[in-house]
Protein backbone atom coordinates (compact mmCIF):
# COMPACT_ATOMS: atom_id res chain seq x y z
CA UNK A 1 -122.57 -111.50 129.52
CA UNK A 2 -125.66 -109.56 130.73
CA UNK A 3 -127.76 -106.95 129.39
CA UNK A 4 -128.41 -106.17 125.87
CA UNK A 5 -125.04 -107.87 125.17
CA UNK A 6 -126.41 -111.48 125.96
CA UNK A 7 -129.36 -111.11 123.64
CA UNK A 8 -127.70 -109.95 120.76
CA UNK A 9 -124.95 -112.89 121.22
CA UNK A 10 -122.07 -110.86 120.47
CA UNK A 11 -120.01 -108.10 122.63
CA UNK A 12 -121.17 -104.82 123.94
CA UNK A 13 -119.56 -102.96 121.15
CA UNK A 14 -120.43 -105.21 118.37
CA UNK A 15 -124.14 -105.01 119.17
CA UNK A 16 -125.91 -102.31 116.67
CA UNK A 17 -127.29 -99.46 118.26
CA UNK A 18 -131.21 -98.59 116.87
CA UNK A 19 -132.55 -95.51 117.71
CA UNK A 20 -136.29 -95.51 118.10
CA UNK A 21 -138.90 -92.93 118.58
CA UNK A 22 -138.80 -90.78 122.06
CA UNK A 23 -135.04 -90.95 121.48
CA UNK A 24 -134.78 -94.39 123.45
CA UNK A 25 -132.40 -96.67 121.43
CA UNK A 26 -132.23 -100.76 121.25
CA UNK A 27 -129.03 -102.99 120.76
CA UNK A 28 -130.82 -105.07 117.84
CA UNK A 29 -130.73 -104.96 114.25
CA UNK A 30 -129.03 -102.42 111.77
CA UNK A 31 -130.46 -99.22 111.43
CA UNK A 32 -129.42 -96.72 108.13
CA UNK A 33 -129.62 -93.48 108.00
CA UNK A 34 -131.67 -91.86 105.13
CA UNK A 35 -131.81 -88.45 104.40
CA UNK A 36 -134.16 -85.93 101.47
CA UNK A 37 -133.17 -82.48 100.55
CA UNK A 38 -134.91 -80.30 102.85
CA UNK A 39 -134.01 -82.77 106.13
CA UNK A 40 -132.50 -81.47 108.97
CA UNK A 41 -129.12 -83.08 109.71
CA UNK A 42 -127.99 -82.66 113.71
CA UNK A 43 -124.85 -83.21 115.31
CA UNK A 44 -124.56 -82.51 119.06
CA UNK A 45 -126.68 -80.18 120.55
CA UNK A 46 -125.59 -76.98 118.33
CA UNK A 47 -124.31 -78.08 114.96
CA UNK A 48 -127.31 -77.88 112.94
CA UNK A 49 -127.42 -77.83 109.22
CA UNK A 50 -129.51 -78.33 106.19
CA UNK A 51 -129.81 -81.41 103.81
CA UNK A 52 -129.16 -79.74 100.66
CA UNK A 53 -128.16 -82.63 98.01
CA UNK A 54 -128.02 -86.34 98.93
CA UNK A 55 -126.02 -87.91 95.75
CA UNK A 56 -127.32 -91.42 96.24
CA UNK A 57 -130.83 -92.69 94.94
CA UNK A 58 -131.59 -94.38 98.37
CA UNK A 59 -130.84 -91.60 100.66
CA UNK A 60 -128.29 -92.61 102.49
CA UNK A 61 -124.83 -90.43 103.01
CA UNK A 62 -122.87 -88.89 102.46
CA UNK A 63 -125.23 -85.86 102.46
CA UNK A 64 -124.35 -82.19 101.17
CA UNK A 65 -125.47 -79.76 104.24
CA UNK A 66 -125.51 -75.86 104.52
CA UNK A 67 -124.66 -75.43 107.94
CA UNK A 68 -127.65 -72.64 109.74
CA UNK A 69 -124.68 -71.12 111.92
CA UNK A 70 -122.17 -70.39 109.03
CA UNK A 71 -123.54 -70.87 106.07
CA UNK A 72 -120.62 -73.19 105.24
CA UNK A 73 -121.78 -76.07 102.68
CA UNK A 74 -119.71 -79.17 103.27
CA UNK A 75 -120.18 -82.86 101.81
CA UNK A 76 -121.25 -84.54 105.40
CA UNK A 77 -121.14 -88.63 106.19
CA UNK A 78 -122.41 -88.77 109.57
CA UNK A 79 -121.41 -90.42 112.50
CA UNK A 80 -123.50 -92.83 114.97
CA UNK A 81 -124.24 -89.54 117.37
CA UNK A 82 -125.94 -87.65 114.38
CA UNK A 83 -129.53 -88.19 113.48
CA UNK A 84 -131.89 -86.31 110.70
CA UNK A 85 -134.94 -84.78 111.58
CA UNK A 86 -137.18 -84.82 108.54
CA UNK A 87 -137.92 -81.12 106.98
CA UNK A 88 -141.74 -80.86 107.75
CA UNK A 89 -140.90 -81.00 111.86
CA UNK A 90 -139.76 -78.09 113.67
CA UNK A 91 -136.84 -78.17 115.59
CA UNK A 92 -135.69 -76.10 118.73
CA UNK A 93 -132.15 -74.47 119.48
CA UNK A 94 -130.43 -77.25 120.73
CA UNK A 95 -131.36 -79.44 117.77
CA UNK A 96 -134.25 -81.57 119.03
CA UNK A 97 -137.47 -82.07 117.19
CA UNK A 98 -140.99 -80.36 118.74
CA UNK A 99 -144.21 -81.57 118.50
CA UNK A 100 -145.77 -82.63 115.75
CA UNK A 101 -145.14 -81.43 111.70
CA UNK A 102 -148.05 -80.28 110.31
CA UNK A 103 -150.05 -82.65 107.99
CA UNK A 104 -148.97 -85.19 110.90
CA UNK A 105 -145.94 -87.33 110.85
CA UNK A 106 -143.80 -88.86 107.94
């Protein structure tokens, strides 16, 4: 094995994926997605929708999201390409968070 593999002693595949800030990611570790109303929820670059209700006390999904394109409201459990961008940041058209929120960051 080499890579990221060999440190985390197990396959390719079985190795967690983190993502950390600047959108670089680590094979180390579990990450979990958490989520408040208000919270941006992305998938892709154009599927972009609004964290609406998050039924568990912890924040993590499923997640109820309105959908910005459609308006559709759908209960949401996200895969490993999704990722939330908290509510106070602004995000651009394709989905991606810009600069910084104001009050600084979460």
């Amino acid at each position: 094995m080499h890579g990221s593999a060999a440190r985390c002693g197990a396959t390719h595949a079985a190795c967690p994926v983190v993502i950390v800030p600047g959108g670089r990611s680590r094979r180390w570790g579990v990450s979990v997605m958490r989520a408040h109303v208000g919270d941006r929820l992305v998938l892709g670059d154009d599927r972009i929708g609004v964290v609406i209700g998050v039924p568990s006390e912890d924040g993590t999904p499923p997640y109820i999201v309105k959908w910005l394109k459609d308006g559709h409201i759908a209960m949401v459990t996200p895969d490993q390409y999704s990722r939330i961008v908290p509510g106070m940041w602004p995000v651009s058209s394709d989905g991606k968070a810009e600069g910084t929120p104001p009050g600084g960051p979460r």
